[in-house]
N, C-alpha and C. Protein backbone atom coordinates (compact mmCIF):
# COMPACT_ATOMS: atom_id res chain seq x y z
N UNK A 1 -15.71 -112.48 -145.29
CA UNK A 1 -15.62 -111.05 -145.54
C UNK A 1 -16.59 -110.67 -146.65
N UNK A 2 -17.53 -109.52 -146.48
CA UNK A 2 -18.02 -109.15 -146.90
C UNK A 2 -17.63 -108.78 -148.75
N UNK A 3 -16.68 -107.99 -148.54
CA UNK A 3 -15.96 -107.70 -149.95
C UNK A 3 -15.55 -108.88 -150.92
N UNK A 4 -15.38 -109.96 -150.59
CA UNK A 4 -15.34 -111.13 -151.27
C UNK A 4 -16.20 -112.07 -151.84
N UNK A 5 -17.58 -111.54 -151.48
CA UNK A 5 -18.86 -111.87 -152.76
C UNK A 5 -18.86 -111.38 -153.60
N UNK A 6 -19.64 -112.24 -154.56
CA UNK A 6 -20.27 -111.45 -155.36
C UNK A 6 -21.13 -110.15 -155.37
N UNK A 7 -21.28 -109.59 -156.31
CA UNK A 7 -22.35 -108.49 -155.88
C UNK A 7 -23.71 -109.35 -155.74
N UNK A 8 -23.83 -110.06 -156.60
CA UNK A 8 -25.32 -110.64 -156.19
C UNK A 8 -25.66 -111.51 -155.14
N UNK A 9 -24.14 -111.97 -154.54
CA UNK A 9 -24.26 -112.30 -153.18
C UNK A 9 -24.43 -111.12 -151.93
N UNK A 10 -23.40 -110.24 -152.25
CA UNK A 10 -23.82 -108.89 -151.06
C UNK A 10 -25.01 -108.72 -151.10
N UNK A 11 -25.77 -108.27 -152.23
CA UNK A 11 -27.24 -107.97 -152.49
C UNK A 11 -28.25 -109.00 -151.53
N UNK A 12 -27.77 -110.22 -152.27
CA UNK A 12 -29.19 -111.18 -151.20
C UNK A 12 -28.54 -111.04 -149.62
N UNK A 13 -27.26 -110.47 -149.23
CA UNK A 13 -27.72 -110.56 -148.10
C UNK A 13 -28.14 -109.21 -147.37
N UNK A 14 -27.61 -107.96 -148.37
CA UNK A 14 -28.50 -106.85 -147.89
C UNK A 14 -29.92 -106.89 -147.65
N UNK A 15 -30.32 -107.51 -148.48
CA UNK A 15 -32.09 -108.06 -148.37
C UNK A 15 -32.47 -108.68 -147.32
N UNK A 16 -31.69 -109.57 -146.35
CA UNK A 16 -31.73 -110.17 -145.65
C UNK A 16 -32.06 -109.76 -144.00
N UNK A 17 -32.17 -110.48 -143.02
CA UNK A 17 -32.47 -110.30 -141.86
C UNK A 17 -31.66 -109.47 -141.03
N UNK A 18 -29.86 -110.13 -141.10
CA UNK A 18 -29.16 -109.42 -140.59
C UNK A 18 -28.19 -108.43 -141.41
N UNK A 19 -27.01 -108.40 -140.41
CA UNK A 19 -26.32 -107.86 -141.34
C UNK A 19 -25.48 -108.27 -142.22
N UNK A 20 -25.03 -107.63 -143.63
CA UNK A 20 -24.98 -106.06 -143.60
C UNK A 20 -26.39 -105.64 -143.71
N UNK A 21 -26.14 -103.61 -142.99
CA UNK A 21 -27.46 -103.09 -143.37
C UNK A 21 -26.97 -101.91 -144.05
N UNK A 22 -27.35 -100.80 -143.53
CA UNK A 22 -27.09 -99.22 -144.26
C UNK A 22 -26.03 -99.07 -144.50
N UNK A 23 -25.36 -99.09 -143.02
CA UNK A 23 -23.37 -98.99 -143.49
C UNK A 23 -22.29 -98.94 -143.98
N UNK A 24 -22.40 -100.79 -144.16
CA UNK A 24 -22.33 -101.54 -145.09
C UNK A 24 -22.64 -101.18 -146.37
N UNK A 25 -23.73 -100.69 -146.94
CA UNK A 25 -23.98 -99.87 -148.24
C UNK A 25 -23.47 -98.85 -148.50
N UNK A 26 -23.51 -97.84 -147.51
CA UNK A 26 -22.82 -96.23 -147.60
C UNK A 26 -21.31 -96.56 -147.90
N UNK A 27 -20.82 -97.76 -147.15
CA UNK A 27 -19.24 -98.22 -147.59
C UNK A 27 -18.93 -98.31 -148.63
N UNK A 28 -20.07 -99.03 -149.46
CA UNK A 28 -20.03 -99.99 -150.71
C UNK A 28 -20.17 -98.90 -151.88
N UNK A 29 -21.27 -98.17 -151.89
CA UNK A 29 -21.71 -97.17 -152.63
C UNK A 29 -20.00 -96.29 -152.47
N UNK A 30 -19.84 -95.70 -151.59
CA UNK A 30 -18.46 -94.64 -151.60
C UNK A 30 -17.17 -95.53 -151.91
N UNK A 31 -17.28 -96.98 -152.04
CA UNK A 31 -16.03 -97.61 -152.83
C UNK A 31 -16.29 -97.49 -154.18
N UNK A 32 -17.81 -97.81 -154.48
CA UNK A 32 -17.62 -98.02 -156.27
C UNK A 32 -17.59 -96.25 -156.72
N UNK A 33 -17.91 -95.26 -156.07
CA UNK A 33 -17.48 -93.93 -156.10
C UNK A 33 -16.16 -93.88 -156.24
N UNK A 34 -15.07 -94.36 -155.48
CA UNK A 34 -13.45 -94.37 -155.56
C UNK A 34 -13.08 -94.73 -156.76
N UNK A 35 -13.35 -96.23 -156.70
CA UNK A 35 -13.11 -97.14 -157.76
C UNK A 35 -13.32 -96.13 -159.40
N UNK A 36 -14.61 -95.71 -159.71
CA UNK A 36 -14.70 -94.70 -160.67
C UNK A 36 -13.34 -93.77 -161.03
N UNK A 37 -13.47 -93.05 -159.50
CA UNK A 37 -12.44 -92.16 -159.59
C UNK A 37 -10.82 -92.91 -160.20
N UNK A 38 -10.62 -93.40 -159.42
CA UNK A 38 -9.60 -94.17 -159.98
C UNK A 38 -9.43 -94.98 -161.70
N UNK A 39 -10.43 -95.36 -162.35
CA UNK A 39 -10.55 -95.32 -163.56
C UNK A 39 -10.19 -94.21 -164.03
N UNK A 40 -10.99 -93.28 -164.02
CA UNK A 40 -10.73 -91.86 -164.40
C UNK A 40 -8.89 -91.08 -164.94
N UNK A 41 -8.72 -92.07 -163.60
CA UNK A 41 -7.05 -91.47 -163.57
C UNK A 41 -6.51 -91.96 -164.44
N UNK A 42 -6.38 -93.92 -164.32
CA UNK A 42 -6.00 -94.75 -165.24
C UNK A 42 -5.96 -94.13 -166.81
N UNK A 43 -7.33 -93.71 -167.13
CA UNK A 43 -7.39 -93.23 -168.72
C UNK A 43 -6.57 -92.23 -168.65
N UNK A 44 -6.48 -90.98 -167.33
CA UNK A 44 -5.54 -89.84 -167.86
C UNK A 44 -4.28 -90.11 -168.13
N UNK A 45 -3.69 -91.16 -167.17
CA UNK A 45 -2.51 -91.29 -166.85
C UNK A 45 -2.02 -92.13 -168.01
N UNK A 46 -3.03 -92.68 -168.98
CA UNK A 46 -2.70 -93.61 -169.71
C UNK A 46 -2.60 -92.17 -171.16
N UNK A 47 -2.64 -91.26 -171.45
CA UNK A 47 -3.05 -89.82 -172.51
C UNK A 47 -1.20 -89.48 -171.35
N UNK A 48 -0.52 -89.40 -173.13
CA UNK A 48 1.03 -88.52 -172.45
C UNK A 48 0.67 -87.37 -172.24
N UNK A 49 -0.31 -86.52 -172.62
CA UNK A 49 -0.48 -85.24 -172.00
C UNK A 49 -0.24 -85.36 -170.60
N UNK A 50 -0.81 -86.05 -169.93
CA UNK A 50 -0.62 -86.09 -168.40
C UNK A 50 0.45 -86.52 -167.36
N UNK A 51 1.23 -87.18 -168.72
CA UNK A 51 2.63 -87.90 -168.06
C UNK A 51 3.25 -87.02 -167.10
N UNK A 52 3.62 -85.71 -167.07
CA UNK A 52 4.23 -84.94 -166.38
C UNK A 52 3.35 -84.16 -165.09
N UNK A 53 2.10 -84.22 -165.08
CA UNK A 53 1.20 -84.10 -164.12
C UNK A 53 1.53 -84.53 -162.75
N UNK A 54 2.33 -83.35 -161.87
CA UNK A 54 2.73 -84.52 -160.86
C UNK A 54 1.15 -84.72 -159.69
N UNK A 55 -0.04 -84.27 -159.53
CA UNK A 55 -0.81 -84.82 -158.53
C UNK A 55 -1.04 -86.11 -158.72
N UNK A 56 -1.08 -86.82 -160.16
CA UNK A 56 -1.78 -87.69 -160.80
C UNK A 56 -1.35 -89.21 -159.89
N UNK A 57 0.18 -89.58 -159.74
CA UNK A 57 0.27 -90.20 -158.97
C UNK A 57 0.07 -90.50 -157.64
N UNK A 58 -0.05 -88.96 -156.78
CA UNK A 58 -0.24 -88.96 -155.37
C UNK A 58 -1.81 -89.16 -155.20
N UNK A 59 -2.64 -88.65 -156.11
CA UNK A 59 -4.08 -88.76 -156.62
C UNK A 59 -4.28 -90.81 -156.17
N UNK A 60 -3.58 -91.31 -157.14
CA UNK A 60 -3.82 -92.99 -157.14
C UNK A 60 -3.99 -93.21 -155.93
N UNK A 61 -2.40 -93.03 -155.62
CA UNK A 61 -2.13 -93.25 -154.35
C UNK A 61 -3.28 -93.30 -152.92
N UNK A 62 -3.75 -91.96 -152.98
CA UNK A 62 -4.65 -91.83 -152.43
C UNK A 62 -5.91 -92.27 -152.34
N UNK A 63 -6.25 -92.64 -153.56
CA UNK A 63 -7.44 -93.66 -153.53
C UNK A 63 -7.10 -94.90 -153.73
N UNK A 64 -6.32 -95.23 -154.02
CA UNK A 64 -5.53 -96.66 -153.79
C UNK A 64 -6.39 -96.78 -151.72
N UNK A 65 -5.65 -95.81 -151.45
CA UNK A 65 -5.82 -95.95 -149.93
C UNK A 65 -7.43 -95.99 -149.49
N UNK A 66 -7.79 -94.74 -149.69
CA UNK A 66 -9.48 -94.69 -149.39
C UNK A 66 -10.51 -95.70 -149.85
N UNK A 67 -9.99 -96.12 -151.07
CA UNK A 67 -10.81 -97.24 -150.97
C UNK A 67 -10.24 -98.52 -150.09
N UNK A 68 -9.31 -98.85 -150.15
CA UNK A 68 -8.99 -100.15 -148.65
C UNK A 68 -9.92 -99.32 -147.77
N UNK A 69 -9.88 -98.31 -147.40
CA UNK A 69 -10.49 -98.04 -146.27
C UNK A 69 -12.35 -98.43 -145.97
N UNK A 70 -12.90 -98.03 -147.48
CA UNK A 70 -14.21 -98.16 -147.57
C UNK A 70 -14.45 -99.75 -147.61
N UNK A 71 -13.08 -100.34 -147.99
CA UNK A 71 -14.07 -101.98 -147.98
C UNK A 71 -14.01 -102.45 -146.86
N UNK A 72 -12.94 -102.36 -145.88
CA UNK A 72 -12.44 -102.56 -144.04
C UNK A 72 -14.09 -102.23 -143.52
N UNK A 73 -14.39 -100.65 -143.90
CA UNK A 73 -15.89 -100.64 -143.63
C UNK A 73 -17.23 -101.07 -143.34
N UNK A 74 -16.93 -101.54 -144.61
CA UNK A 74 -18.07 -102.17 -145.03
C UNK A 74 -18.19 -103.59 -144.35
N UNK A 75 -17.16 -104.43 -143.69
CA UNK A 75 -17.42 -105.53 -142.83
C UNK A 75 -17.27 -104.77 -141.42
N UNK A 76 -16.42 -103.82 -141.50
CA UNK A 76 -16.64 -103.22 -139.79
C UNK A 76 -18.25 -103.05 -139.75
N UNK A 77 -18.73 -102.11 -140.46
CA UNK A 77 -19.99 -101.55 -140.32
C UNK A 77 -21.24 -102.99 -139.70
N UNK A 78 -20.91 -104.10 -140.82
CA UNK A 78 -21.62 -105.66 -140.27
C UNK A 78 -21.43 -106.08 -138.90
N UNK A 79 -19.92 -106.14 -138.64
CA UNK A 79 -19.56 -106.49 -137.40
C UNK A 79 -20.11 -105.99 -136.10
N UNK A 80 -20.33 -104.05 -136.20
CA UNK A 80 -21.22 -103.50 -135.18
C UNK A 80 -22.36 -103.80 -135.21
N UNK A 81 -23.41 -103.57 -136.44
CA UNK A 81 -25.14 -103.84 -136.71
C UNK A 81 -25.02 -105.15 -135.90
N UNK A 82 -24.25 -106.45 -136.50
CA UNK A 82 -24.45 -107.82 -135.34
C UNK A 82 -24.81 -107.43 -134.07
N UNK A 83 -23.95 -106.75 -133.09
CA UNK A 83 -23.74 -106.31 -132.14
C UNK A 83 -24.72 -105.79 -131.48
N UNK A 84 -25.38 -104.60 -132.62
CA UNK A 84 -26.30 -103.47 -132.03
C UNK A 84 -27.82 -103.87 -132.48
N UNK A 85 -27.60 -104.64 -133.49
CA UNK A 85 -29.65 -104.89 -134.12
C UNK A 85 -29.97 -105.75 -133.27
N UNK A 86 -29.40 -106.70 -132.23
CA UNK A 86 -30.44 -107.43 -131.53
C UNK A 86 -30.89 -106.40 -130.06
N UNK A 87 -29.94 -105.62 -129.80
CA UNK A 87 -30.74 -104.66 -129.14
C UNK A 87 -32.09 -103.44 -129.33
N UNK A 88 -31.48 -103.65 -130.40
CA UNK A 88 -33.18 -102.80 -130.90
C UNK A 88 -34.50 -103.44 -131.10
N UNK A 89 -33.86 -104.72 -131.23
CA UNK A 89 -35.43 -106.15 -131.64
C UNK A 89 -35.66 -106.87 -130.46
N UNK A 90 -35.16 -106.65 -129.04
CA UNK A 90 -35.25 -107.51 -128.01
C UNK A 90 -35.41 -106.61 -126.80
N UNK A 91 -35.84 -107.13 -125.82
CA UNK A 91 -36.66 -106.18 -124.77
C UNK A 91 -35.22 -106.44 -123.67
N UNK A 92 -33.96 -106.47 -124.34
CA UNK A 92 -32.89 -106.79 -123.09
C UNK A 92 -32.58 -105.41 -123.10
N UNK A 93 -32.33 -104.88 -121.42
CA UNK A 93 -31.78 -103.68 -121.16
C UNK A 93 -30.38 -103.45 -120.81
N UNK A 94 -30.31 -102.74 -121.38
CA UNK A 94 -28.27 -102.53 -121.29
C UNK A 94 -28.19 -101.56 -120.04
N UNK A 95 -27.33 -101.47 -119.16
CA UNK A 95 -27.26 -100.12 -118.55
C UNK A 95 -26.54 -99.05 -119.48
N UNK A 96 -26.41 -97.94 -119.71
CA UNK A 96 -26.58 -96.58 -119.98
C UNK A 96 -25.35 -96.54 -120.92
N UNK A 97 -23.78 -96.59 -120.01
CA UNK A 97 -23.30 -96.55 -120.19
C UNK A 97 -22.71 -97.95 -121.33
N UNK A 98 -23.21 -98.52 -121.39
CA UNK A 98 -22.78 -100.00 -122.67
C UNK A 98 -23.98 -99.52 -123.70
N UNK A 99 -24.63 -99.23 -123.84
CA UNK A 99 -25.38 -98.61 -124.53
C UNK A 99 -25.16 -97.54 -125.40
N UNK A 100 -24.47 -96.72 -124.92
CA UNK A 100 -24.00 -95.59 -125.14
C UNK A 100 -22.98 -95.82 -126.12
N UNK A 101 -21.98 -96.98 -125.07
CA UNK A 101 -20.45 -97.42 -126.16
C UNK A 101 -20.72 -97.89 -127.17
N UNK A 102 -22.18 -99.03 -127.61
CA UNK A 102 -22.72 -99.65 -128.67
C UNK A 102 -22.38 -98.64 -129.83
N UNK A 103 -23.52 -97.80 -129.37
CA UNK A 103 -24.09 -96.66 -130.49
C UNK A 103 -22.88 -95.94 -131.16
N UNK A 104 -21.61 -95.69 -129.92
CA UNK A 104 -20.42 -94.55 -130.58
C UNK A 104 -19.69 -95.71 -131.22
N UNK A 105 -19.65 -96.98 -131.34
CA UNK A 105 -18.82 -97.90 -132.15
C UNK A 105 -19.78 -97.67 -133.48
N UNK A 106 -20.60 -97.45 -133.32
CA UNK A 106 -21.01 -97.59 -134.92
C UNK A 106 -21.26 -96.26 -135.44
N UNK A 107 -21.35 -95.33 -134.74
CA UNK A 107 -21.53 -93.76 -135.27
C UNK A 107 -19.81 -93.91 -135.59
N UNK A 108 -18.87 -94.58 -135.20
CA UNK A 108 -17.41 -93.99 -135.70
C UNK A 108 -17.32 -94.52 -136.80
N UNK A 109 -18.25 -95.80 -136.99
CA UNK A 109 -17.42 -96.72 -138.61
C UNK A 109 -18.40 -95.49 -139.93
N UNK A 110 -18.92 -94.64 -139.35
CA UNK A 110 -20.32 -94.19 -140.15
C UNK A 110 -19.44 -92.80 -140.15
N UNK A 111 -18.81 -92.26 -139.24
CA UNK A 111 -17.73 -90.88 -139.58
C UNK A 111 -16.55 -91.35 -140.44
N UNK A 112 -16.12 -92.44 -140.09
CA UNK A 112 -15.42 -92.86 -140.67
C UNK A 112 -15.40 -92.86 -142.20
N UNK A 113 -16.71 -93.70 -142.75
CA UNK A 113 -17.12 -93.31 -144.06
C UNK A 113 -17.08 -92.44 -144.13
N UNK A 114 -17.99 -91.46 -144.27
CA UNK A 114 -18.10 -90.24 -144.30
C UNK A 114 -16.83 -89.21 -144.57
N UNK A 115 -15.73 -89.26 -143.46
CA UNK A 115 -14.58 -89.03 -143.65
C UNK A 115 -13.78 -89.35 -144.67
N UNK A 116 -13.88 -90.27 -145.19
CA UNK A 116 -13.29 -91.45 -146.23
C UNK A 116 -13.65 -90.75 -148.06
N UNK A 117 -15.17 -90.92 -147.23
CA UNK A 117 -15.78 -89.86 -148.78
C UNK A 117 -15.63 -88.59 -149.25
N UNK A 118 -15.79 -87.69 -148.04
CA UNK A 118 -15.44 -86.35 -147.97
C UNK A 118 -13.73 -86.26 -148.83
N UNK A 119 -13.32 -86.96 -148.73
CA UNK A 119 -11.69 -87.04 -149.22
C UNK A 119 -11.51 -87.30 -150.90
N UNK A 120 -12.35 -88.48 -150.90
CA UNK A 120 -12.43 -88.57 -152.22
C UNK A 120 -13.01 -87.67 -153.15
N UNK A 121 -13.98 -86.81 -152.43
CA UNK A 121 -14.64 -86.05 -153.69
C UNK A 121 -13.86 -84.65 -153.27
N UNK A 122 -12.86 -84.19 -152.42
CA UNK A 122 -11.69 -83.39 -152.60
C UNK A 122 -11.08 -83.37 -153.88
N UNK A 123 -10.63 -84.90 -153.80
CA UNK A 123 -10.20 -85.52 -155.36
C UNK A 123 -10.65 -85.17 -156.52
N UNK A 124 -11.83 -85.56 -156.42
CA UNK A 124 -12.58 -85.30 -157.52
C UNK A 124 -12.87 -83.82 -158.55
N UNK A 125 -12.76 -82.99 -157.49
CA UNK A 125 -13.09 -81.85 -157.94
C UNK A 125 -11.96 -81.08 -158.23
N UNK A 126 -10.69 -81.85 -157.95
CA UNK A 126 -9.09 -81.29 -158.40
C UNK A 126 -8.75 -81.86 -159.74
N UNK A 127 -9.71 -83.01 -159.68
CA UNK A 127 -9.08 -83.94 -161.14
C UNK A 127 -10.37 -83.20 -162.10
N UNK A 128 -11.23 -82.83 -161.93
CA UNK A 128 -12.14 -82.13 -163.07
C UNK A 128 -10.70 -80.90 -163.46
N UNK A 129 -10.49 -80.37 -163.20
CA UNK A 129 -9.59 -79.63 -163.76
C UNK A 129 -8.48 -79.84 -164.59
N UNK A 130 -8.06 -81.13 -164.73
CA UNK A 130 -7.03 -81.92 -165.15
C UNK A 130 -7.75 -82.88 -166.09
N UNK A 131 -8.78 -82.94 -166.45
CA UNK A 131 -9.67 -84.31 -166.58
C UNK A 131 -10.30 -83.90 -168.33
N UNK A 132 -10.27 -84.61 -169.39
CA UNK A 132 -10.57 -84.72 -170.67
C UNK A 132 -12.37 -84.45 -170.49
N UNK A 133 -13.09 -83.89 -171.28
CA UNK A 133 -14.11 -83.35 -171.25
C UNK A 133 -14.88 -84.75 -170.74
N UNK A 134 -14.48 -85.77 -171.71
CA UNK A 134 -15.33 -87.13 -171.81
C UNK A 134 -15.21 -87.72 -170.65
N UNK A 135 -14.34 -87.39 -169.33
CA UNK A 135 -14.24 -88.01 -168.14
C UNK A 135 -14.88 -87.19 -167.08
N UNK A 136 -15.35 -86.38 -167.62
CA UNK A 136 -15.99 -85.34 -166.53
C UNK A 136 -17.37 -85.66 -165.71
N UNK A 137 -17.67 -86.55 -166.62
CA UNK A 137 -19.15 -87.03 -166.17
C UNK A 137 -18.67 -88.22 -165.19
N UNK A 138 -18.20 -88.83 -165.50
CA UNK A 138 -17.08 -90.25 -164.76
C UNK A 138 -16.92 -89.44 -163.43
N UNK A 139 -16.12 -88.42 -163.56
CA UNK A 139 -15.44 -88.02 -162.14
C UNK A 139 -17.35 -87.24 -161.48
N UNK A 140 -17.77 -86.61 -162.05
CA UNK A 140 -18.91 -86.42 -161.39
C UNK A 140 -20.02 -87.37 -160.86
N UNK A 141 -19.97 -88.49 -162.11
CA UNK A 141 -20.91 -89.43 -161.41
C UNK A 141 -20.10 -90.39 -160.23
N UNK A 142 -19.05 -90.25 -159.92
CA UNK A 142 -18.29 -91.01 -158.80
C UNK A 142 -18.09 -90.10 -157.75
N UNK A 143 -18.10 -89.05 -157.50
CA UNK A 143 -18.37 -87.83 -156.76
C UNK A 143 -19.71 -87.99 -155.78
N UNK A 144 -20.49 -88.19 -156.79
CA UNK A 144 -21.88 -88.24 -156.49
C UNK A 144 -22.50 -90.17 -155.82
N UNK A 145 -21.00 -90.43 -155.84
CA UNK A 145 -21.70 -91.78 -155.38
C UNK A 145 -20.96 -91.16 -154.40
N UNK A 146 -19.56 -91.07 -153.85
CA UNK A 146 -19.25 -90.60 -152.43
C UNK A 146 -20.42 -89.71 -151.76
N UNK A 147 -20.72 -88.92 -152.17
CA UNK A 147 -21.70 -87.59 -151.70
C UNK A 147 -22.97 -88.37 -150.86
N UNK A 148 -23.28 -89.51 -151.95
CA UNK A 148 -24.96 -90.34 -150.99
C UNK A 148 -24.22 -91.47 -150.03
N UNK A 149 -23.19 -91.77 -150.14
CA UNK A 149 -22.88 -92.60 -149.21
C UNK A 149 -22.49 -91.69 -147.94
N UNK A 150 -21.78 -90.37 -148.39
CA UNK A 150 -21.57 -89.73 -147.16
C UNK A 150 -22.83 -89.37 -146.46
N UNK A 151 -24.11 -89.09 -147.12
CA UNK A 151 -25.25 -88.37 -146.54
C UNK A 151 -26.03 -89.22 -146.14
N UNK A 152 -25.65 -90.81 -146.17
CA UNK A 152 -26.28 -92.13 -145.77
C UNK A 152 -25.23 -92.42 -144.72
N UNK A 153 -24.30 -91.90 -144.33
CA UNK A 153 -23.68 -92.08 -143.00
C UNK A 153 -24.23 -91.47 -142.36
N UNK A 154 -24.18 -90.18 -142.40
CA UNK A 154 -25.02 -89.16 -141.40
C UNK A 154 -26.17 -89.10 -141.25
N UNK A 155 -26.95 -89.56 -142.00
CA UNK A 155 -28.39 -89.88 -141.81
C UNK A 155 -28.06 -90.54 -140.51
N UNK A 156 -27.76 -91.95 -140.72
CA UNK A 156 -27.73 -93.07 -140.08
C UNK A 156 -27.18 -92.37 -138.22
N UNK A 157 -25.59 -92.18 -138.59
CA UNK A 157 -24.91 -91.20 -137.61
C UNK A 157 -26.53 -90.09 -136.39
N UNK A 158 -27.24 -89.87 -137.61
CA UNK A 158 -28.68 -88.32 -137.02
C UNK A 158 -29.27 -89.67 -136.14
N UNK A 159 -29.72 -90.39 -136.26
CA UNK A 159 -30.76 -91.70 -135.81
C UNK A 159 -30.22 -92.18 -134.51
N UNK A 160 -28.63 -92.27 -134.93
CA UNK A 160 -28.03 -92.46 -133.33
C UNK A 160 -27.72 -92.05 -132.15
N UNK A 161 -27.95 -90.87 -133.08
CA UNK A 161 -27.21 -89.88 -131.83
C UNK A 161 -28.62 -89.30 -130.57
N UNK A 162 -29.91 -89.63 -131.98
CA UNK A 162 -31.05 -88.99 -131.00
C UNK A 162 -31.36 -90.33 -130.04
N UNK A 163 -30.30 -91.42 -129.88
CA UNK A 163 -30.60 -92.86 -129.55
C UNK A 163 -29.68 -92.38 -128.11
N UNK A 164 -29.06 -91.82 -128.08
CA UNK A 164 -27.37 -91.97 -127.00
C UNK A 164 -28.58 -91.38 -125.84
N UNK A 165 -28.48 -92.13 -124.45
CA UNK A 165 -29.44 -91.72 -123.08
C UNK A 165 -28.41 -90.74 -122.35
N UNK A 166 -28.71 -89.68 -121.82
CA UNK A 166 -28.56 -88.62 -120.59
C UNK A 166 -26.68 -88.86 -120.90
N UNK A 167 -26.83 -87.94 -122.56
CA UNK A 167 -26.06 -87.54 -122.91
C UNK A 167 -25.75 -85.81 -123.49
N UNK A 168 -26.52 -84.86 -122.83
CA UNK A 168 -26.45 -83.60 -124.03
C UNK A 168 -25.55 -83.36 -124.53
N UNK A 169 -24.73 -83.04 -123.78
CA UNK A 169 -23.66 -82.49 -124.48
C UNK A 169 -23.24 -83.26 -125.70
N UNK A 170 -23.00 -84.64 -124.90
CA UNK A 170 -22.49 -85.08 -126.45
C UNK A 170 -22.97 -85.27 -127.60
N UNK A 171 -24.58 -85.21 -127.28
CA UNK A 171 -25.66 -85.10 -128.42
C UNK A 171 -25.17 -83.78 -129.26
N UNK A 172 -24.88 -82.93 -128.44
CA UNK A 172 -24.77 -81.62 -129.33
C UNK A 172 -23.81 -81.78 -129.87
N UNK A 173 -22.55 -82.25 -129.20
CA UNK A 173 -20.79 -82.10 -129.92
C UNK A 173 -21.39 -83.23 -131.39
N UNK A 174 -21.88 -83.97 -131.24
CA UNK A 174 -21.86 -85.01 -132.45
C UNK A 174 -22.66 -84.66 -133.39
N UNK A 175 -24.03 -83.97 -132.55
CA UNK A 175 -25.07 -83.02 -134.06
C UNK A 175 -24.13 -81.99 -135.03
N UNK A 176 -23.42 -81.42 -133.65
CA UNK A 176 -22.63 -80.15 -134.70
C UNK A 176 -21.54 -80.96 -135.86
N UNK A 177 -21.09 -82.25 -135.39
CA UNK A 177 -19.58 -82.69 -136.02
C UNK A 177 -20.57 -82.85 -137.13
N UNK A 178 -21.96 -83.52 -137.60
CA UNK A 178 -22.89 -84.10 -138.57
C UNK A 178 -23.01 -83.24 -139.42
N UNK A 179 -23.41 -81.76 -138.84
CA UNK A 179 -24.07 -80.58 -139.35
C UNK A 179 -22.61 -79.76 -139.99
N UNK A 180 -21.60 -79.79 -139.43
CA UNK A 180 -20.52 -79.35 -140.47
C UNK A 180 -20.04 -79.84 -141.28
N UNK A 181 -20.03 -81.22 -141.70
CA UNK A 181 -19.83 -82.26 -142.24
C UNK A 181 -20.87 -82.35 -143.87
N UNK A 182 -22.12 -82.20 -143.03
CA UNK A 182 -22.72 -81.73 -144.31
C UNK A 182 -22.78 -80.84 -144.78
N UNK A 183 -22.81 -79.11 -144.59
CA UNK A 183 -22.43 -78.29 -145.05
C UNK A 183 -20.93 -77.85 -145.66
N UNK A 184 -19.92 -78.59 -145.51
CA UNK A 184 -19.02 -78.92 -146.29
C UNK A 184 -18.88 -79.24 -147.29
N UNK A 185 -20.19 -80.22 -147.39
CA UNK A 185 -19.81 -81.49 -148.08
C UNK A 185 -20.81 -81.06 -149.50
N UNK A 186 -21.79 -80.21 -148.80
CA UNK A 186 -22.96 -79.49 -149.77
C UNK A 186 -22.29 -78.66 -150.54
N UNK A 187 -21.40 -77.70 -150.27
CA UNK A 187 -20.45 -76.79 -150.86
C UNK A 187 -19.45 -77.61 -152.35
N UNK A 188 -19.13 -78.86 -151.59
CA UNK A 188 -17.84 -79.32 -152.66
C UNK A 188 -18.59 -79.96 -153.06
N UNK A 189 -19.98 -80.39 -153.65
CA UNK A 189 -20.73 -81.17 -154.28
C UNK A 189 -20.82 -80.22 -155.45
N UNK A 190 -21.27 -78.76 -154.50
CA UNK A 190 -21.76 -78.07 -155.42
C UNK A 190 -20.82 -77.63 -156.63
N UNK A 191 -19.57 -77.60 -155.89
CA UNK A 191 -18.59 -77.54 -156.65
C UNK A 191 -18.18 -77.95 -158.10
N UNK A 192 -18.05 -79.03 -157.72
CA UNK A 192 -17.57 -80.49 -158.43
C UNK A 192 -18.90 -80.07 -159.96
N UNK A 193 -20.06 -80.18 -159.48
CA UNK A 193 -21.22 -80.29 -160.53
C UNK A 193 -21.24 -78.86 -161.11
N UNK A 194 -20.75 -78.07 -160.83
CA UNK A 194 -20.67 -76.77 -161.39
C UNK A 194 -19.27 -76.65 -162.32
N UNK A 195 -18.30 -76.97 -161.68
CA UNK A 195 -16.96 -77.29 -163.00
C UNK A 195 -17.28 -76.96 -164.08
């Protein structure tokens, strides 16, 4: 499992031939984004001002969760690239339809992120309000790691979708799910950094 290196082991193998590749990073990047967040709390929750704060626990809670989710990711995300990078480096032809299923297994672990992140920096921008001046940068600079991992899903997510064969429609249903996703996501960024 991926999550059980070192970082300087993940690293040499991001560098590496196979996988992990982007995914895998956008996972990684939007966990140590959580992880932040969750510090953040720790110090509030640790200040009795906050003792009576009731989001503060459902807050943990919640990234307690989202991050399990981003590290599951981050080896799902490996598990598909295996799958899908020797089709892009080899002249073997898939018919249409297996092709197709490739691409939506890995555009889901990549909404998935995305989804995952979008949540956390919900968080984020509820706990700036609750949050000691000196943690504000903390919750923003962990905000801002969800934010590039989310916009490194959808990148990735944009690449695939112009990949899916004698599909329109669903090209379009999945451009639009991308394109609201980021304009969402542009809004509560903007948010968060404006606090």
């Amino acid at each position: 499992m991926l999550k059980e290196l070192s970082v300087g082991e993940f690293l040499s193998k991001l560098s590496g031939e196979k996988a992990p590749g982007s995914g895998s990073a956008a996972a990684l990047v939007g966990a140590c984004g959580v992880s932040l967040l969750m510090l953040a709390l720790h110090l509030c929750s640790a200040n009795s001002k906050y003792d009576s704060e009731p989001p503060i626990q459902r807050w943990q809670d919640e990234l307690a969760s989202i991050k399990e989710t981003l590290e599951k990711l981050i080896d799902e995300d490996a598990v598909v690239m295996e799958r899908v990078l020797p089709l892009f480096l080899s002249p073997i032809e898939l018919e249409t339809k297996e092709w197709n299923r490739l691409l939506a297994e890995a555009m889901s672990v990549s909404f998935a992120t995305a989804d995952a992140c979008f949540a956390a920096m919900g968080i984020a921008k509820d706990m700036i309000q609750l949050a000691e001046p000196n943690l504000v940068c903390d919750i923003r600079f962990a905000a801002l790691n969800c934010h590039t991992a989310l916009q490194g899903s959808m990148m990735l997510n944009q690449t695939n979708i112009d990949l899916i064969r004698e599909q329109g429609d669903l090209k379009a249903h999945l451009n639009e799910r991308v394109s609201v996703l980021l304009v969402k996501t542009k809004c509560l960024v903007d948010l968060i950094l404006d606090e």
